[in-house]
Protein backbone atom coordinates (compact mmCIF):
# COMPACT_ATOMS: atom_id res chain seq x y z
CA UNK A 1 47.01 -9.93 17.68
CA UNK A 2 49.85 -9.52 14.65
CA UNK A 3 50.35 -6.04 15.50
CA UNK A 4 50.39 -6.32 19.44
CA UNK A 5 52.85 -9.10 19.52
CA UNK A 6 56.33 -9.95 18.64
CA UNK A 7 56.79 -13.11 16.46
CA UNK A 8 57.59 -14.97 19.14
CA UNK A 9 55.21 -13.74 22.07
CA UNK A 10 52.18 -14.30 19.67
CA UNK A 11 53.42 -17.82 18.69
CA UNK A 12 53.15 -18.18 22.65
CA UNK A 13 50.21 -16.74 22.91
CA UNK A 14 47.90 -17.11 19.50
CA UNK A 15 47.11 -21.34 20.93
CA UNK A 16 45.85 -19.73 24.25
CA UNK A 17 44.10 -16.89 22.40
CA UNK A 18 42.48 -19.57 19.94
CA UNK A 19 41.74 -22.24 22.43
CA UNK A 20 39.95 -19.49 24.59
CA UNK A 21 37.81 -18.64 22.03
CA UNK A 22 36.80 -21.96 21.13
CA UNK A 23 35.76 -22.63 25.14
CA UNK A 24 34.24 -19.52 25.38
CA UNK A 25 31.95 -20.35 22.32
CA UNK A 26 30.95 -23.84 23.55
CA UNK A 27 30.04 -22.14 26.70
CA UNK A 28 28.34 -19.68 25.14
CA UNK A 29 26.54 -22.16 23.18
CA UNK A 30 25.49 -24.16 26.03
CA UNK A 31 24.42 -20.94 28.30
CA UNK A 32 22.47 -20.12 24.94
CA UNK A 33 20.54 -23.62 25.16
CA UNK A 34 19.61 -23.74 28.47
CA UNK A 35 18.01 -19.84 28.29
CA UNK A 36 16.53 -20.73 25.26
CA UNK A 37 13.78 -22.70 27.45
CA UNK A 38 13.51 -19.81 29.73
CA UNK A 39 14.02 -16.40 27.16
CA UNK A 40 12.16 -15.85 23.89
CA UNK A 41 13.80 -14.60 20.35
CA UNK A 42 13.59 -11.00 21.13
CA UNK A 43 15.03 -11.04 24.76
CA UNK A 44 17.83 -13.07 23.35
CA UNK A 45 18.73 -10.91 21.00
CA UNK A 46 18.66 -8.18 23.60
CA UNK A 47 21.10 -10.36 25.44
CA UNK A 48 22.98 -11.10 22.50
CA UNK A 49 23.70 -7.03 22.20
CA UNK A 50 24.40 -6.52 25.39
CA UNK A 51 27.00 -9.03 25.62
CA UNK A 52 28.82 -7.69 22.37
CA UNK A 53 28.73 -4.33 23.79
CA UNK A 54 30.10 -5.66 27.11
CA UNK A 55 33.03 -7.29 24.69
CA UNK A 56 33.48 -4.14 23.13
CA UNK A 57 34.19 -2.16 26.19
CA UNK A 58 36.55 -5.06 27.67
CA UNK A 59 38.37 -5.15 24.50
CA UNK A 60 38.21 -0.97 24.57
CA UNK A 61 39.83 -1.49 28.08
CA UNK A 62 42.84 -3.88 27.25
CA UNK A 63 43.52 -1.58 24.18
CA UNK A 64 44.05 1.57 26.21
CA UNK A 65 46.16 -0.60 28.67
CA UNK A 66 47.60 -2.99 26.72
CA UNK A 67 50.32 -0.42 25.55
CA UNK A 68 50.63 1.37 22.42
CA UNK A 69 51.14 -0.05 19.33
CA UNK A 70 53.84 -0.75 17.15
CA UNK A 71 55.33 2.67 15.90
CA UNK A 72 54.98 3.30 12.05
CA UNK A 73 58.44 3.67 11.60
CA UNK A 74 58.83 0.08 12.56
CA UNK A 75 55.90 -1.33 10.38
CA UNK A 76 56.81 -2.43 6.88
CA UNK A 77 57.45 0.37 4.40
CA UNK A 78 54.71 -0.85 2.17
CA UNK A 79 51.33 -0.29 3.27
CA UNK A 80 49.19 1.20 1.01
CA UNK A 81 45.84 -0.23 1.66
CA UNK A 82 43.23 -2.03 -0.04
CA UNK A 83 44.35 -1.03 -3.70
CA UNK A 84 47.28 -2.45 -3.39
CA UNK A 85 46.56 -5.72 -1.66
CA UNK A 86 43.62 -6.21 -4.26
CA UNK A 87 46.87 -5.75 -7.27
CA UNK A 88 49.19 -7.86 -5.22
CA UNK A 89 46.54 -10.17 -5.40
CA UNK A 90 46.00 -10.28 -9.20
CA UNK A 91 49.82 -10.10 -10.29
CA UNK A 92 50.83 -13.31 -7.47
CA UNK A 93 49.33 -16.51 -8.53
CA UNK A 94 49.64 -18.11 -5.27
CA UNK A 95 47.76 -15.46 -3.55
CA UNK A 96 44.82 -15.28 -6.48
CA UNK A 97 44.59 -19.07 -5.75
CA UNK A 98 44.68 -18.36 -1.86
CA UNK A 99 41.92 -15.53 -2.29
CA UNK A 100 40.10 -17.66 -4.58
CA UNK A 101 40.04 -20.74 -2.47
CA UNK A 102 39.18 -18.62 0.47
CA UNK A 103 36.01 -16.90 -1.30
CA UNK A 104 34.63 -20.53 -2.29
CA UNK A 105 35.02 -21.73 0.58
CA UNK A 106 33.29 -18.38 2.21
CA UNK A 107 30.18 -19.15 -0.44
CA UNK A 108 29.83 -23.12 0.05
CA UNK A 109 29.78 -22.22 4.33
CA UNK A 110 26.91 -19.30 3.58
CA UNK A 111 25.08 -21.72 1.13
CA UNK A 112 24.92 -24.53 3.77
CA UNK A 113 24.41 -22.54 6.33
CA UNK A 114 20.93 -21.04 4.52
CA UNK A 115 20.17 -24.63 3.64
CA UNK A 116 20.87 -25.97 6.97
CA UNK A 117 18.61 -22.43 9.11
CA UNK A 118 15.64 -23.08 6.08
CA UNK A 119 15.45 -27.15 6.54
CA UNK A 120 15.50 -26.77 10.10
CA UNK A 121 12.93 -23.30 10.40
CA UNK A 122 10.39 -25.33 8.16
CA UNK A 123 10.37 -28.76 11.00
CA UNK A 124 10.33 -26.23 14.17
CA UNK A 125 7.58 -25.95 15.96
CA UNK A 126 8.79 -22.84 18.35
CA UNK A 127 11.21 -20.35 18.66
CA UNK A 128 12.84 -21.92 21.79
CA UNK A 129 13.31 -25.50 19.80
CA UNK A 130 15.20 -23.21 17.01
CA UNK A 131 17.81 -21.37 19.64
CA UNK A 132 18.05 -24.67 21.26
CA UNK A 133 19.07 -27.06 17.73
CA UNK A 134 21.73 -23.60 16.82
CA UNK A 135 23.22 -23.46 19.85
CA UNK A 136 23.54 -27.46 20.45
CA UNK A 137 24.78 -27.12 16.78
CA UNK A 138 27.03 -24.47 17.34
CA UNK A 139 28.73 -26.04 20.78
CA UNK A 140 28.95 -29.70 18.75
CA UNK A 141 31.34 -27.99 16.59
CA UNK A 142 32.99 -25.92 18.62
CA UNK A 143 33.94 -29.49 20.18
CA UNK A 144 35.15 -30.91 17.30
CA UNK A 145 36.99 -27.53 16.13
CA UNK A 146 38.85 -27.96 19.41
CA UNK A 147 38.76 -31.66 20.07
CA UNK A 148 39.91 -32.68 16.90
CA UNK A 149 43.37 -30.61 16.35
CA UNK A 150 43.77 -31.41 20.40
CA UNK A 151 43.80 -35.15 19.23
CA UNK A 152 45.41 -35.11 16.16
CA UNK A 153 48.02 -32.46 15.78
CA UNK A 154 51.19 -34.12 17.14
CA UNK A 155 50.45 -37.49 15.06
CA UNK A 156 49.42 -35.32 11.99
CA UNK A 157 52.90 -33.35 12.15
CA UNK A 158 54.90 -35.96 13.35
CA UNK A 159 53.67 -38.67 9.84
CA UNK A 160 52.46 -35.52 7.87
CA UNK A 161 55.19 -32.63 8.64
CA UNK A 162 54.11 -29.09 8.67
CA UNK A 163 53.07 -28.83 5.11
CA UNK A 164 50.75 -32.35 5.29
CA UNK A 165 48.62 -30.98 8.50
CA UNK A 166 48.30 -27.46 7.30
CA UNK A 167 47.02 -29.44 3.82
């Protein structure tokens, strides 16, 4: 989405993009509970794969008609891949502290996310009951991922300012 847009199209556009995604996974997770009743573990995950490849060949489609990219004469002059972000990285504070907050908070979501599948594969009783508590799971937050910023963004920025919400 950076490199498609202008600044200001994608500031249009990246609410519509994100709020899309967020529907689109509630409805997925809903779709997802009420097969679960009907389709075991391996037909779902058949489904599962055919829907990403579907994605893939949508997204394939608005790439070759979406227009081309930026040129490389107007990207930024320095690019020079993962070596340098990885040393612009350890020389700026702020980003080691971004990069570091971002990793811990990568570890403590995979931790409680093992904790969360084991507690709940040791109390199911069938592989239907499992799809159906993920994808209820999944769908509650998708709700509140959306619901919540929906509710609270204009009071948050309005008492907090830019910096207090984003914090």
């Amino acid at each position: 989405v950076n490199e498609r847009f202008d600044p200001h199209t994608a500031r249009q556009v990246v609410g519509r993009i994100g709020t899309g995604a967020s529907i689109g996974g509630m409805l997925g997770g809903l779709l997802t509970w009420r097969a679960a009743v009907l389709i075991g573990v391996p037909s779902m995950l058949l489904a599962m794969a055919a829907l990403t490849l579907g994605c893939l060949l949508v997204l394939e489609f608005f790439n070759r008609t979406g227009g081309s990219p930026p040129s490389p004469a107007a990207a930024p002059a320095v690019t020079h891949g993962p070596a340098y972000a990885f040393r612009l990285i350890r020389s700026q504070p702020y980003l080691r502290n971004v990069a570091l907050l971002m990793g811990l908070g990568a570890l403590t979501e995979a931790v409680l996310d093992y904790v969360l599948s084991a507690a709940v594969t040791a109390r199911s009783t069938s592989s239907g009951t499992l799809i159906s508590f993920f994808a209820l799971c999944h769908t509650a937050i998708g709700v509140v991922v959306l619901g919540l910023p929906a509710a609270l963004a204009r009071r948050s920025l309005e008492r907090l300012g830019l910096g207090g919400t984003l914090a």
